[in-house]
PDB file of N, CA and C in Angstrom:
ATOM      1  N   UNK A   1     -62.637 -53.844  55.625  1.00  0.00           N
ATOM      2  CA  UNK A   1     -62.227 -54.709  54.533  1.00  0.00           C
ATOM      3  C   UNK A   1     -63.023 -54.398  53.258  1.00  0.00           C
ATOM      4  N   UNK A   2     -64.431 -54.176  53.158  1.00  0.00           N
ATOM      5  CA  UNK A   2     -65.069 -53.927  52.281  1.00  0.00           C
ATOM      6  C   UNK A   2     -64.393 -52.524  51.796  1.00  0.00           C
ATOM      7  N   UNK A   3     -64.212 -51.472  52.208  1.00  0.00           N
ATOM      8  CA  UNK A   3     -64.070 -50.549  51.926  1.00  0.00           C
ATOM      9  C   UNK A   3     -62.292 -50.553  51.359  1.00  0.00           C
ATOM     10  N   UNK A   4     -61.753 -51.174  51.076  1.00  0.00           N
ATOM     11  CA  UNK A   4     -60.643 -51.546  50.350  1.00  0.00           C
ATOM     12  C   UNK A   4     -61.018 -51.957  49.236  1.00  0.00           C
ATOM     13  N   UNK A   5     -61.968 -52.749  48.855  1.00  0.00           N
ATOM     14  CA  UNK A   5     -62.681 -53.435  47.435  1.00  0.00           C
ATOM     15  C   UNK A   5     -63.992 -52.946  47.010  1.00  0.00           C
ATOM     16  N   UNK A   6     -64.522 -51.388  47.716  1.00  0.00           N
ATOM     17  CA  UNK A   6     -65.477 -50.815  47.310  1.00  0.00           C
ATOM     18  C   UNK A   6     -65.324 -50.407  45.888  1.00  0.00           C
ATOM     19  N   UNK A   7     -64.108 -49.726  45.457  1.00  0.00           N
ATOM     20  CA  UNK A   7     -63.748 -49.022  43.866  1.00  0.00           C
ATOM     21  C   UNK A   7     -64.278 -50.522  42.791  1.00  0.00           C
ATOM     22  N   UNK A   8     -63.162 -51.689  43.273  1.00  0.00           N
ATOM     23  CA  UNK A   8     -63.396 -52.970  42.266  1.00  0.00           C
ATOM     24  C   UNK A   8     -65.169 -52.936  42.676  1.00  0.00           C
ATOM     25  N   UNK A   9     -65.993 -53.208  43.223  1.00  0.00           N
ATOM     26  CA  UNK A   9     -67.251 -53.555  43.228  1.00  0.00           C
ATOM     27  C   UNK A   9     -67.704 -52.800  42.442  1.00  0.00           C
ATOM     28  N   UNK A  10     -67.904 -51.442  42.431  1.00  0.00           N
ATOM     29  CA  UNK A  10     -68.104 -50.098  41.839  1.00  0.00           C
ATOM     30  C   UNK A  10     -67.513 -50.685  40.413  1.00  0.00           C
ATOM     31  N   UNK A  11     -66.615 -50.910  39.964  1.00  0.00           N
ATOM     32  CA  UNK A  11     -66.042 -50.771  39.029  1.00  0.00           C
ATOM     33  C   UNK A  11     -66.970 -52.249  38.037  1.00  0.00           C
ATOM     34  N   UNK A  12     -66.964 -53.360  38.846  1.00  0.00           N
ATOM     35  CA  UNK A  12     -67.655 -55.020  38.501  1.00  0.00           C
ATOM     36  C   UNK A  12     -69.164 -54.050  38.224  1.00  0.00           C
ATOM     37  N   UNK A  13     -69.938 -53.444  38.856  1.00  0.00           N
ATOM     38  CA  UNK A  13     -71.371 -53.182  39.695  1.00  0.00           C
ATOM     39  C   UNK A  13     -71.439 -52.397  37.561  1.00  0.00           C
ATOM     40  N   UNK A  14     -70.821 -50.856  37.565  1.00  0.00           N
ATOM     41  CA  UNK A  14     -70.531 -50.453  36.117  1.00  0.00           C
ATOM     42  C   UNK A  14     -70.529 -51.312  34.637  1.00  0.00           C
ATOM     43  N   UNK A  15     -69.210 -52.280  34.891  1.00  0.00           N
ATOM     44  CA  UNK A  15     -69.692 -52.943  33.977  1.00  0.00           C
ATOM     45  C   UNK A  15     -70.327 -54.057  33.402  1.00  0.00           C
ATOM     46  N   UNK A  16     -70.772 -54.657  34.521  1.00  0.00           N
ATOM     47  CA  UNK A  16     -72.143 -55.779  34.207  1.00  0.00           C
ATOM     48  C   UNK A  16     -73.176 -54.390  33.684  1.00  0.00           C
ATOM     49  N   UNK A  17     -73.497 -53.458  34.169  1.00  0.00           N
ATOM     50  CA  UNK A  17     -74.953 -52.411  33.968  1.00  0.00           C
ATOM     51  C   UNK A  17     -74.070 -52.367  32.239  1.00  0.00           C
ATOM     52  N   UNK A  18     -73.494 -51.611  31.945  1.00  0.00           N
ATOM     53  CA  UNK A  18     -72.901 -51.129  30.647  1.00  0.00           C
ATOM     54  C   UNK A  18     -72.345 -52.631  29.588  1.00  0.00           C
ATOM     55  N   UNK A  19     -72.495 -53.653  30.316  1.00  0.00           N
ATOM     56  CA  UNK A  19     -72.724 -54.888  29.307  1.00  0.00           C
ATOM     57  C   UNK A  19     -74.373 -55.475  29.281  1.00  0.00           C
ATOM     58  N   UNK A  20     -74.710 -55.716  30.219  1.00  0.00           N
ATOM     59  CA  UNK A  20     -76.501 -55.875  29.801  1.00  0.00           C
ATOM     60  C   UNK A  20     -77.734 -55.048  29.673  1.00  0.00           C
ATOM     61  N   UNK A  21     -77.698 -53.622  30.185  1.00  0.00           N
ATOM     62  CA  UNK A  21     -78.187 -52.653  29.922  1.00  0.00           C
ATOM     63  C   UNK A  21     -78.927 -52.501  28.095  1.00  0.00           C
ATOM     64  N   UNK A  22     -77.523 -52.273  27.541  1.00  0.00           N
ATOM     65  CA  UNK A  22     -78.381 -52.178  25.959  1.00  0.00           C
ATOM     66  C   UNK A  22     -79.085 -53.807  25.253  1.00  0.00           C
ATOM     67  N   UNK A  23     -78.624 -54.596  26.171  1.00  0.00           N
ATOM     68  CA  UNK A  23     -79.134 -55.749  25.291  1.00  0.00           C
ATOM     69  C   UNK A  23     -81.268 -55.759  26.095  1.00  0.00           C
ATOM     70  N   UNK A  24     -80.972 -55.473  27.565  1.00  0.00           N
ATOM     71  CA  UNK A  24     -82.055 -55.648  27.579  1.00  0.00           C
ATOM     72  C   UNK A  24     -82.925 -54.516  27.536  1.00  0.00           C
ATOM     73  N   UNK A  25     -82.470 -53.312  27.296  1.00  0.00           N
ATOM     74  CA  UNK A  25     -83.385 -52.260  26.520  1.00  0.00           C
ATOM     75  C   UNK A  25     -83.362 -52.958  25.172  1.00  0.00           C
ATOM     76  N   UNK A  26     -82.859 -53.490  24.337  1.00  0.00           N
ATOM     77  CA  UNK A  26     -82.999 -53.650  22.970  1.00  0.00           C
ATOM     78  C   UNK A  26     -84.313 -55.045  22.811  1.00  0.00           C
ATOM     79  N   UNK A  27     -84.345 -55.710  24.384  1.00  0.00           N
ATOM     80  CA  UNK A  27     -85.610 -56.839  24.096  1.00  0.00           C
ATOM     81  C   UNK A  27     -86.856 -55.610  24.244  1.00  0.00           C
ATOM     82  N   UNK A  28     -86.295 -55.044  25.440  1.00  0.00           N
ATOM     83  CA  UNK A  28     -87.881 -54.586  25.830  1.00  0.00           C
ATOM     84  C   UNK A  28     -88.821 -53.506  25.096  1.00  0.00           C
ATOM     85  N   UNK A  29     -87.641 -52.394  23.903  1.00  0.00           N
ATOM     86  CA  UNK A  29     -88.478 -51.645  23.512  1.00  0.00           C
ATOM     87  C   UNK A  29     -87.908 -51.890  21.902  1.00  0.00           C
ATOM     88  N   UNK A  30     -87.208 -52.864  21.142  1.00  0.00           N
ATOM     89  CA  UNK A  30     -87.293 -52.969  20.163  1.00  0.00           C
ATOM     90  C   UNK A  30     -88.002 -53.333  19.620  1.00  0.00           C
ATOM     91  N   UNK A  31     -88.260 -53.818  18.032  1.00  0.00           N
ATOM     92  CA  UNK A  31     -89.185 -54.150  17.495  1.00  0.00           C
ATOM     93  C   UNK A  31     -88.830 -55.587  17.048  1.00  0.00           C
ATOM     94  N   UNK A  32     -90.502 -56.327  17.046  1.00  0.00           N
ATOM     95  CA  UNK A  32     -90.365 -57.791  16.892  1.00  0.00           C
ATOM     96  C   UNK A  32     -90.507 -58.453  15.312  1.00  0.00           C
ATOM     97  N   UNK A  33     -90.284 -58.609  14.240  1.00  0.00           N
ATOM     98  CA  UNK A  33     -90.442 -58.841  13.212  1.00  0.00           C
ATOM     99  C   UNK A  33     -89.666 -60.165  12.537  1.00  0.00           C
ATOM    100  N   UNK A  34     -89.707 -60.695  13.068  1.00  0.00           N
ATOM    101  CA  UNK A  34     -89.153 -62.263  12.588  1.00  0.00           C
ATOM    102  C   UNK A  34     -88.910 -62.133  11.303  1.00  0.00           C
ATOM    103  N   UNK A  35     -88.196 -62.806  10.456  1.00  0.00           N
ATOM    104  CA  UNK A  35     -88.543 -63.351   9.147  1.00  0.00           C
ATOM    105  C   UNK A  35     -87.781 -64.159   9.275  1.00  0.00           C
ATOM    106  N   UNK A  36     -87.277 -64.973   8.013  1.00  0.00           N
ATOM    107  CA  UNK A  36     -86.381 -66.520   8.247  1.00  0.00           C
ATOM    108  C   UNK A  36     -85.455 -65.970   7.922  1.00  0.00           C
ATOM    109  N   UNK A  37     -84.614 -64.462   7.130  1.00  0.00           N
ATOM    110  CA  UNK A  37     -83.309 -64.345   6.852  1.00  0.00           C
ATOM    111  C   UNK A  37     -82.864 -63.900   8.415  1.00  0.00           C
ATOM    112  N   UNK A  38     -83.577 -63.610   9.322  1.00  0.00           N
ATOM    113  CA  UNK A  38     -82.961 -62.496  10.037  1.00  0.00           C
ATOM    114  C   UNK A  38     -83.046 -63.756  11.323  1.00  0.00           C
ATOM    115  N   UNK A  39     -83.486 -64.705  11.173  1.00  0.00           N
ATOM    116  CA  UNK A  39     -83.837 -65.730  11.954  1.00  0.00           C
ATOM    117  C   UNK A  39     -82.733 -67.149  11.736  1.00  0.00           C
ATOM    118  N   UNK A  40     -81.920 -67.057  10.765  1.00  0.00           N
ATOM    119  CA  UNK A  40     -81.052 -67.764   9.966  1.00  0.00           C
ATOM    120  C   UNK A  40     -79.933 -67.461  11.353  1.00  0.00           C
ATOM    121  N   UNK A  41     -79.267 -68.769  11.725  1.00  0.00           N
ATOM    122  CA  UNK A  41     -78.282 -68.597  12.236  1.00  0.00           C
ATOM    123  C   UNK A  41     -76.598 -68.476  12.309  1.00  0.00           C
ATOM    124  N   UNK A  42     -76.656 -68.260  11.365  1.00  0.00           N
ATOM    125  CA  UNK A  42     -75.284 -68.217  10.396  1.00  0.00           C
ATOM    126  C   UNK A  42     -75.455 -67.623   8.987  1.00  0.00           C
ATOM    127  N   UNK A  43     -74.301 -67.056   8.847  1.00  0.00           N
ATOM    128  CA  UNK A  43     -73.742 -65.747   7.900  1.00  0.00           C
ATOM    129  C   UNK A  43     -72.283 -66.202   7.314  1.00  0.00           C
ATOM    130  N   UNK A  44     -72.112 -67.932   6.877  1.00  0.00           N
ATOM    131  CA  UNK A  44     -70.949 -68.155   6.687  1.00  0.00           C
ATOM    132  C   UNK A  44     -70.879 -68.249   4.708  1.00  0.00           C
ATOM    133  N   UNK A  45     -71.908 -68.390   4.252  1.00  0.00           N
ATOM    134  CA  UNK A  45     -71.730 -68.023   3.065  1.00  0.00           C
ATOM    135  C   UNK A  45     -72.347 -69.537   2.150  1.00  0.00           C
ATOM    136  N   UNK A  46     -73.274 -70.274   3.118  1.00  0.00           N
ATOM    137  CA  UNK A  46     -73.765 -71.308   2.668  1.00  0.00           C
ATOM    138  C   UNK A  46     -75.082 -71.766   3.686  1.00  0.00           C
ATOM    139  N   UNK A  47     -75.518 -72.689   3.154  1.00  0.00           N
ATOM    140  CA  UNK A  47     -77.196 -72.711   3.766  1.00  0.00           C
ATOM    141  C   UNK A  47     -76.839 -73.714   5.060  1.00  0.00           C
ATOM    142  N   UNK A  48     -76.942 -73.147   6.729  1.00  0.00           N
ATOM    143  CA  UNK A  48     -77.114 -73.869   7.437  1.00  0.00           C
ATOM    144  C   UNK A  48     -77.913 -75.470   7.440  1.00  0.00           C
ATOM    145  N   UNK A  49     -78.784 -75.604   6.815  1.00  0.00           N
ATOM    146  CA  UNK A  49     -79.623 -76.675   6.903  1.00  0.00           C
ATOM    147  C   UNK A  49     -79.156 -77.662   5.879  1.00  0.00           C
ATOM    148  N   UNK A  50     -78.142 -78.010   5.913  1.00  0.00           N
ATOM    149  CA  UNK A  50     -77.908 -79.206   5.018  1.00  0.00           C
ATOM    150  C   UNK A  50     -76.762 -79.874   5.572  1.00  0.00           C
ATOM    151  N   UNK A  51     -76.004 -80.797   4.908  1.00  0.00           N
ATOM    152  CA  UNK A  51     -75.299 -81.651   5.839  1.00  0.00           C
ATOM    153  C   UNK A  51     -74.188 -81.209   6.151  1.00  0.00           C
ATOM    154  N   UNK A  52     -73.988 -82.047   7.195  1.00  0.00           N
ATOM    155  CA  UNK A  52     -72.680 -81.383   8.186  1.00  0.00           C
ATOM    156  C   UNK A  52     -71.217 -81.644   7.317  1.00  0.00           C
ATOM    157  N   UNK A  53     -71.301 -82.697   6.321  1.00  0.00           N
ATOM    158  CA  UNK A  53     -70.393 -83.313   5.888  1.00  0.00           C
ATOM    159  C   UNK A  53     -70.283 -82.614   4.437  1.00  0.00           C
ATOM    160  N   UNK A  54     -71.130 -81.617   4.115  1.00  0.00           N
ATOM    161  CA  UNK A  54     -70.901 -81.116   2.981  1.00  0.00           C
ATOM    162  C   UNK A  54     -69.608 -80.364   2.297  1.00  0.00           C
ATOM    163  N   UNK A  55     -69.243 -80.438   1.107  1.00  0.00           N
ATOM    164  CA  UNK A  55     -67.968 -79.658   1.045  1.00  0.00           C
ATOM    165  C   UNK A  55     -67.946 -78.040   1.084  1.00  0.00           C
ATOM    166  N   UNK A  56     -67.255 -77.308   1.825  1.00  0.00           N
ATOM    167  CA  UNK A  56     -67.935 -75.871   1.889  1.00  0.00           C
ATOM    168  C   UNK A  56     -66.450 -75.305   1.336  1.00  0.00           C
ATOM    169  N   UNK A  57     -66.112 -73.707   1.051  1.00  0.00           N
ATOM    170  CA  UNK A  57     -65.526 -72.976   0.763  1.00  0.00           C
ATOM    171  C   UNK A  57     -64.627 -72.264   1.456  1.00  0.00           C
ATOM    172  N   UNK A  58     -63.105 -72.889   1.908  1.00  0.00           N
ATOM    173  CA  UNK A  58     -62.396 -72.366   2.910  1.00  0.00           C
ATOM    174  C   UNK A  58     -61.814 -70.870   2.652  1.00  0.00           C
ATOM    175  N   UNK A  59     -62.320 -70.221   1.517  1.00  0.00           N
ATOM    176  CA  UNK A  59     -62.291 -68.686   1.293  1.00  0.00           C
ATOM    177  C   UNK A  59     -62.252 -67.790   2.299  1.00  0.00           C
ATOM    178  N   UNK A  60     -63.965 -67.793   2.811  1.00  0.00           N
ATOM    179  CA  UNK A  60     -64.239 -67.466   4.326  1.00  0.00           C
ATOM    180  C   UNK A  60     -63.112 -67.578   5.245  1.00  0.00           C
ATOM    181  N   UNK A  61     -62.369 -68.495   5.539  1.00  0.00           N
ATOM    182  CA  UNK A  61     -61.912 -68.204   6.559  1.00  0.00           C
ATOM    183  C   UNK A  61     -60.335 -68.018   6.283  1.00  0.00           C
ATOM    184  N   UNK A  62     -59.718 -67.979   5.281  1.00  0.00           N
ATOM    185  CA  UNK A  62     -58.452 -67.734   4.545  1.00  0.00           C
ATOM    186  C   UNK A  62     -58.706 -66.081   4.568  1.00  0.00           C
ATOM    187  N   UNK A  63     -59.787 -65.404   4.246  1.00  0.00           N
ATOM    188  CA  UNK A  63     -60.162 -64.119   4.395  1.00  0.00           C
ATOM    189  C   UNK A  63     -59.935 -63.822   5.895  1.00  0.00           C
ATOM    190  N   UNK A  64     -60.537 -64.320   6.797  1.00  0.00           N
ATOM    191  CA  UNK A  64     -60.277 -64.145   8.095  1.00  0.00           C
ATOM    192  C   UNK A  64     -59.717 -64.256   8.771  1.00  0.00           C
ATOM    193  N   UNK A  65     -59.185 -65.349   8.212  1.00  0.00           N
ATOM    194  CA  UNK A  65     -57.417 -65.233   9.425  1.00  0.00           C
ATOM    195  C   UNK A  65     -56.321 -63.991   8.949  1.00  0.00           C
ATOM    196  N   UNK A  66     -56.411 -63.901   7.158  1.00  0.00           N
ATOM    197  CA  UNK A  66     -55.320 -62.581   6.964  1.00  0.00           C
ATOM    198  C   UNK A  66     -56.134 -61.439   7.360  1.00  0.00           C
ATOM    199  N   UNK A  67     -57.067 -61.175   7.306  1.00  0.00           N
ATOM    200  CA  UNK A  67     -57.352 -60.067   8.123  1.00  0.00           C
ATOM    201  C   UNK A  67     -56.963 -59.946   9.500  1.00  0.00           C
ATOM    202  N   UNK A  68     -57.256 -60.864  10.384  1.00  0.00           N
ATOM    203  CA  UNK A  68     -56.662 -60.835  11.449  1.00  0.00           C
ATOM    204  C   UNK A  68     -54.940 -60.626  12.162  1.00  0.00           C
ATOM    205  N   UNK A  69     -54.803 -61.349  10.802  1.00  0.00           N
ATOM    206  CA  UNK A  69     -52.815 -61.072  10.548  1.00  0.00           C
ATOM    207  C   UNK A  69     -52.195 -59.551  10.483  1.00  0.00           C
ATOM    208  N   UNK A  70     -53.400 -58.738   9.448  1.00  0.00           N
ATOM    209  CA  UNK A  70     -53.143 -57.831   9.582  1.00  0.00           C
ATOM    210  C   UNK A  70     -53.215 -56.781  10.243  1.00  0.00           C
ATOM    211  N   UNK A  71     -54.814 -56.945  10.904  1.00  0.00           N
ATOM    212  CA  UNK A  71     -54.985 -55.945  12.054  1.00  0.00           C
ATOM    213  C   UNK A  71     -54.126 -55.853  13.143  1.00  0.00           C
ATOM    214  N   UNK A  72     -53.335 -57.165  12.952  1.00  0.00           N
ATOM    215  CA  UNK A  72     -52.992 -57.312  14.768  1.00  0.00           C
ATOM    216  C   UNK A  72     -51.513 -56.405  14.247  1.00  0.00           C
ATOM    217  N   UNK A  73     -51.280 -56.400  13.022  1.00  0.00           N
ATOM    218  CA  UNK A  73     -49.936 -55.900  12.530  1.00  0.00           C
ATOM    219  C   UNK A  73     -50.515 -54.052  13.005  1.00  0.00           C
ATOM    220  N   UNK A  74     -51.638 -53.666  12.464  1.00  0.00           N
ATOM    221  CA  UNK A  74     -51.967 -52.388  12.690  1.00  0.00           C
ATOM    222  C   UNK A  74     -51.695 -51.801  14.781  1.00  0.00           C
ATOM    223  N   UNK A  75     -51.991 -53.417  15.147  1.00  0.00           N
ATOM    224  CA  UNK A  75     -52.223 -52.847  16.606  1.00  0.00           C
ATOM    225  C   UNK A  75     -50.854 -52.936  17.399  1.00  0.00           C
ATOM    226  N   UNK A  76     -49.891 -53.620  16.422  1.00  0.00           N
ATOM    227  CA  UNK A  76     -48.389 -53.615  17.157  1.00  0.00           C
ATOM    228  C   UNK A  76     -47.673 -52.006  16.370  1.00  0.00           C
ATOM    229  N   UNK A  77     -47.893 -51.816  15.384  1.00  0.00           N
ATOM    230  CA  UNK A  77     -47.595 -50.189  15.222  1.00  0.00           C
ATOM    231  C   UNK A  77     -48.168 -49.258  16.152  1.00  0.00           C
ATOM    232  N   UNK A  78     -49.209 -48.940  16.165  1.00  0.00           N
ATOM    233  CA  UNK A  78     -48.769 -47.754  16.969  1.00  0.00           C
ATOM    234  C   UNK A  78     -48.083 -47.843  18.361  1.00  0.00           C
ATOM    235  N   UNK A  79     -48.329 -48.748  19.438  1.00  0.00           N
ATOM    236  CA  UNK A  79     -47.677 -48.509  20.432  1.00  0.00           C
ATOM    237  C   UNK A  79     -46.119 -48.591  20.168  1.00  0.00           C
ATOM    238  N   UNK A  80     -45.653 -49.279  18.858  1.00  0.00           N
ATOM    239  CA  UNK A  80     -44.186 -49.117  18.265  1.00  0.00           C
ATOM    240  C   UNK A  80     -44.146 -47.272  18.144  1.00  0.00           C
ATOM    241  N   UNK A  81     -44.895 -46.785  17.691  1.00  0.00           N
ATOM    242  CA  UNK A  81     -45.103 -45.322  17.254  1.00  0.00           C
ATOM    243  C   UNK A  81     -44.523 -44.351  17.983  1.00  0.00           C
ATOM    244  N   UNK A  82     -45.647 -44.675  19.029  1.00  0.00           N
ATOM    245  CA  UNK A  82     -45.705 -44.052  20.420  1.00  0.00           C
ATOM    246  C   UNK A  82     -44.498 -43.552  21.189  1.00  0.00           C
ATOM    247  N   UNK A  83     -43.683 -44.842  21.393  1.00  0.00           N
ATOM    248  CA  UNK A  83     -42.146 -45.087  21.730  1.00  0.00           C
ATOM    249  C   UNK A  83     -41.145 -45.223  21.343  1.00  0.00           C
ATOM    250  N   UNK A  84     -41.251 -44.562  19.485  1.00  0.00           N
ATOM    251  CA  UNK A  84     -39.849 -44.477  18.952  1.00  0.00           C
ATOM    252  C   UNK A  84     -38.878 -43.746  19.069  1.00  0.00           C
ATOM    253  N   UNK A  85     -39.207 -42.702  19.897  1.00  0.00           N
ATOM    254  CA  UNK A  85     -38.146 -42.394  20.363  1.00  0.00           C
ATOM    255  C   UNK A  85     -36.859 -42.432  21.551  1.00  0.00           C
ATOM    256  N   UNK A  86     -38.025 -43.347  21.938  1.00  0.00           N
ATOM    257  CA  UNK A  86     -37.360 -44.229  23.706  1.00  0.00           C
ATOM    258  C   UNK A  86     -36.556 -45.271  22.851  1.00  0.00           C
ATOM    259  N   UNK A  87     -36.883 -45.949  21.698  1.00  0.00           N
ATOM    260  CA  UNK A  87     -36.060 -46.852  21.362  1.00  0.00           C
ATOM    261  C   UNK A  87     -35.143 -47.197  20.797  1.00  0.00           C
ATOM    262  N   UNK A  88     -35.046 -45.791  19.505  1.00  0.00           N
ATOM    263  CA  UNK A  88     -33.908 -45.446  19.112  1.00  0.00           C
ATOM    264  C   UNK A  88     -33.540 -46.660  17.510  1.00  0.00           C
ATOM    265  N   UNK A  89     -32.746 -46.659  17.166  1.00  0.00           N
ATOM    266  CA  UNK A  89     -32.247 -47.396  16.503  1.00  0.00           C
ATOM    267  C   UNK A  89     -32.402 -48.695  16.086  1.00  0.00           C
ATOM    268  N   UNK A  90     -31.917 -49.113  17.978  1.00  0.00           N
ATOM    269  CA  UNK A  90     -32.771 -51.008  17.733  1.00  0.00           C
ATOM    270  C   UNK A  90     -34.111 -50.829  17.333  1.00  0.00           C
ATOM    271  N   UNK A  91     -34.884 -49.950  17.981  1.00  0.00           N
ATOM    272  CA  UNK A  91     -35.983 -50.910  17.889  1.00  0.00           C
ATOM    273  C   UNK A  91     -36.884 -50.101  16.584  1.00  0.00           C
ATOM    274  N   UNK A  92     -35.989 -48.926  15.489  1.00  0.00           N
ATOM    275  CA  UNK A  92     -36.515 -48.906  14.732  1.00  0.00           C
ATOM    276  C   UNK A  92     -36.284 -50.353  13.573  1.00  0.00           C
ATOM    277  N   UNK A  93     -34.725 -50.911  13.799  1.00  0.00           N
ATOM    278  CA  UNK A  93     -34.720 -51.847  13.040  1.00  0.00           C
ATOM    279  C   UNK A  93     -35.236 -53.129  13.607  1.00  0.00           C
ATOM    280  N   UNK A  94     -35.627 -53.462  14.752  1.00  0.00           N
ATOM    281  CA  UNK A  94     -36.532 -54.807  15.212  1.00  0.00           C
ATOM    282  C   UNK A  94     -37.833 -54.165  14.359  1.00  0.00           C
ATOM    283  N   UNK A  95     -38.408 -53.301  14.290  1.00  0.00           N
ATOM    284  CA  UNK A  95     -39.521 -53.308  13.537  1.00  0.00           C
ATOM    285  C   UNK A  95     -39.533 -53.349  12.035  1.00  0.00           C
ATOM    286  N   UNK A  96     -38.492 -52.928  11.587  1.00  0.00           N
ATOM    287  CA  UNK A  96     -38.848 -52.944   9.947  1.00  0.00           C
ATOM    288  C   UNK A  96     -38.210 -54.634   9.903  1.00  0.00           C
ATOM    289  N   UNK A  97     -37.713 -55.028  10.763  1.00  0.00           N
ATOM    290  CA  UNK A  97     -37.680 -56.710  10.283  1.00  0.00           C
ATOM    291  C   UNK A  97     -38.441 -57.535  10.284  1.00  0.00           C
ATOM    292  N   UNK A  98     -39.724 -57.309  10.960  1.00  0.00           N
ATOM    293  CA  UNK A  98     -40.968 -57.593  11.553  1.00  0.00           C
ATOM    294  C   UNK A  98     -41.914 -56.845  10.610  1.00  0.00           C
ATOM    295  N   UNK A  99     -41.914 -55.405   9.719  1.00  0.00           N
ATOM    296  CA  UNK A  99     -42.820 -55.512   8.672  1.00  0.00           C
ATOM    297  C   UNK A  99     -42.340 -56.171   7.583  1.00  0.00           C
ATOM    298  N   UNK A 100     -40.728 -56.636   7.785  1.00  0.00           N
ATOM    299  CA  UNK A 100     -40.402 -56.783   6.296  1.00  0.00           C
ATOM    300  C   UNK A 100     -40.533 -58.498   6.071  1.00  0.00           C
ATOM    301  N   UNK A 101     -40.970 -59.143   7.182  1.00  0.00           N
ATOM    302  CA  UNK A 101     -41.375 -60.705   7.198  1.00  0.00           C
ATOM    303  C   UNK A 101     -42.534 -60.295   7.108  1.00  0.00           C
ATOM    304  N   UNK A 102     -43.399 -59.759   7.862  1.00  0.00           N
ATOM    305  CA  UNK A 102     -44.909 -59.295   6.968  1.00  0.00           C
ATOM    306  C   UNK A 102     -45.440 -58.960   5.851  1.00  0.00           C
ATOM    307  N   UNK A 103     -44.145 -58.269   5.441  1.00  0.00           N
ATOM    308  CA  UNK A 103     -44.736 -57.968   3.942  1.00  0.00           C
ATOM    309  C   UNK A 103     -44.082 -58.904   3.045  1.00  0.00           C
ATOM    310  N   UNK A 104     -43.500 -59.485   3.097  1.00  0.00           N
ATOM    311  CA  UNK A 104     -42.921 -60.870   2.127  1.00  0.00           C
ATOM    312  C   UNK A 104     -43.779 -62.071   2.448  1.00  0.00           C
ATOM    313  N   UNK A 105     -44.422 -62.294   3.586  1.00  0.00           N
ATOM    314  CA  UNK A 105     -45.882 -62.864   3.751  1.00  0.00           C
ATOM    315  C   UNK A 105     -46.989 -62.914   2.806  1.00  0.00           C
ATOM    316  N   UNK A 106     -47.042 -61.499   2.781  1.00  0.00           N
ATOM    317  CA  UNK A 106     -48.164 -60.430   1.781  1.00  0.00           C
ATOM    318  C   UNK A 106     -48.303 -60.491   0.510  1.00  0.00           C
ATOM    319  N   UNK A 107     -46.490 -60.894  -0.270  1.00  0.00           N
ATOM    320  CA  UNK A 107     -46.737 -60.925  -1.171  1.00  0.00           C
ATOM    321  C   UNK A 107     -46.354 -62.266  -1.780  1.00  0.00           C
ATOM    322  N   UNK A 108     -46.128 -63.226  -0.701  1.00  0.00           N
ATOM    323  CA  UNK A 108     -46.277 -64.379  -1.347  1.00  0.00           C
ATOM    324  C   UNK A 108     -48.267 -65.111  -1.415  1.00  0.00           C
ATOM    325  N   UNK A 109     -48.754 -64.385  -0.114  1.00  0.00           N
ATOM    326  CA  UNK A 109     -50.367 -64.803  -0.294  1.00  0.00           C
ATOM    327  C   UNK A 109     -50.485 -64.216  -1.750  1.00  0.00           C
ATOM    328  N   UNK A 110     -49.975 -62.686  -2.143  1.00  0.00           N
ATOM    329  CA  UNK A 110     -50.728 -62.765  -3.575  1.00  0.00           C
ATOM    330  C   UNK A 110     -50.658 -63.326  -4.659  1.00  0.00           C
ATOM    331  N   UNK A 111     -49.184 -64.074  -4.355  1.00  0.00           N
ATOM    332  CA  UNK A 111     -49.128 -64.361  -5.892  1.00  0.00           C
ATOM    333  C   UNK A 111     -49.723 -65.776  -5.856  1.00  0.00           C
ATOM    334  N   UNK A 112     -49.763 -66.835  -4.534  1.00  0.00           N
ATOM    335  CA  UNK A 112     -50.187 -67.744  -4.525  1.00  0.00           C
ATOM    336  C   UNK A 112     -51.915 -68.027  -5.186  1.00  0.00           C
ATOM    337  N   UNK A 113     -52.294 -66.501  -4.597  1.00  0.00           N
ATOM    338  CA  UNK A 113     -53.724 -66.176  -4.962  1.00  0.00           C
ATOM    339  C   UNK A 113     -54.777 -66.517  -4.288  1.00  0.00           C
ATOM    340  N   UNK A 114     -54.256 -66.378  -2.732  1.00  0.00           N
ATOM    341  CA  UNK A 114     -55.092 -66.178  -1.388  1.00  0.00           C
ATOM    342  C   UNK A 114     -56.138 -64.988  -1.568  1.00  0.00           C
ATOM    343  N   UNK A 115     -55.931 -63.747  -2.160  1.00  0.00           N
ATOM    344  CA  UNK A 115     -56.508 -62.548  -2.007  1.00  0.00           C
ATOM    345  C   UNK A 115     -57.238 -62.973  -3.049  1.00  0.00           C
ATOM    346  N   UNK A 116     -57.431 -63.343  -4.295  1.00  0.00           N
ATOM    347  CA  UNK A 116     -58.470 -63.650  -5.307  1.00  0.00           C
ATOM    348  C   UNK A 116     -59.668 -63.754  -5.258  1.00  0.00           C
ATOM    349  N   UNK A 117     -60.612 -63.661  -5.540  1.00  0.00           N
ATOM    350  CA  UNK A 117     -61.962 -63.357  -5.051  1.00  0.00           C
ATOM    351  C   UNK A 117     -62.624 -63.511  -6.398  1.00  0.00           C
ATOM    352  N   UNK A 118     -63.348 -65.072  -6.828  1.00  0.00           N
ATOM    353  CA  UNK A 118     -63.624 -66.168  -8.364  1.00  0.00           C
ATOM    354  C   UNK A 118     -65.210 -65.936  -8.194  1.00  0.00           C
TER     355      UNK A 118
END
């Protein structure tokens, strides 16, 4: 029985080593140098230590979700790429209907003035 689920163990055994491996070479022989920027726990574009209720800048994350809109647009092309020729026709036009609601997306964020940067 084991020897049916030896590869998966092998395979689990790999990547726990190749997920904690560099973190704990990086405690044991990196270097220790504290300071308070590098000690700061957040990188959102305002000072952690003040109130929770403060008004902050939904820029940040209007930036981050269309980025995300778009990458994921980058990661449905190529495997579209890959297989245009298995698909022929339909599925060159299922895709340009699908960039062409993307890109009328695109250019209503600009004119609204999502991409602006004050």
């Amino acid at each position: 029985m084991l020897e049916d689920y030896l590869h998966i163990l092998i395979f689990l055994a790999v990547a726990i080593l190749i997920g904690f491996a560099p973190r704990v070479l990086g405690m044991l022989l990196g270097p220790r140098r504290p300071d308070p920027e590098k000690d700061a726990p957040y990188e959102c574009g305002f000072d952690a230590f003040e109130s929770a209720r403060m008004k902050f800048d939904v820029r940040y994350y209007l930036v981050a979700i269309l980025f995300i809109l778009f990458d994921l647009e980058i990661a449905f092309l190529f495997p579209w790429a890959v297989v245009l020729e298995e698909l022929g026709t339909a599925g060159l036009l299922s895709m340009s209907v699908f960039l062409g609601i993307l890109v009328v997306g695109f250019i209503y964020e600009w004119r609204k003035g999502a991409l602006d940067w004050e």
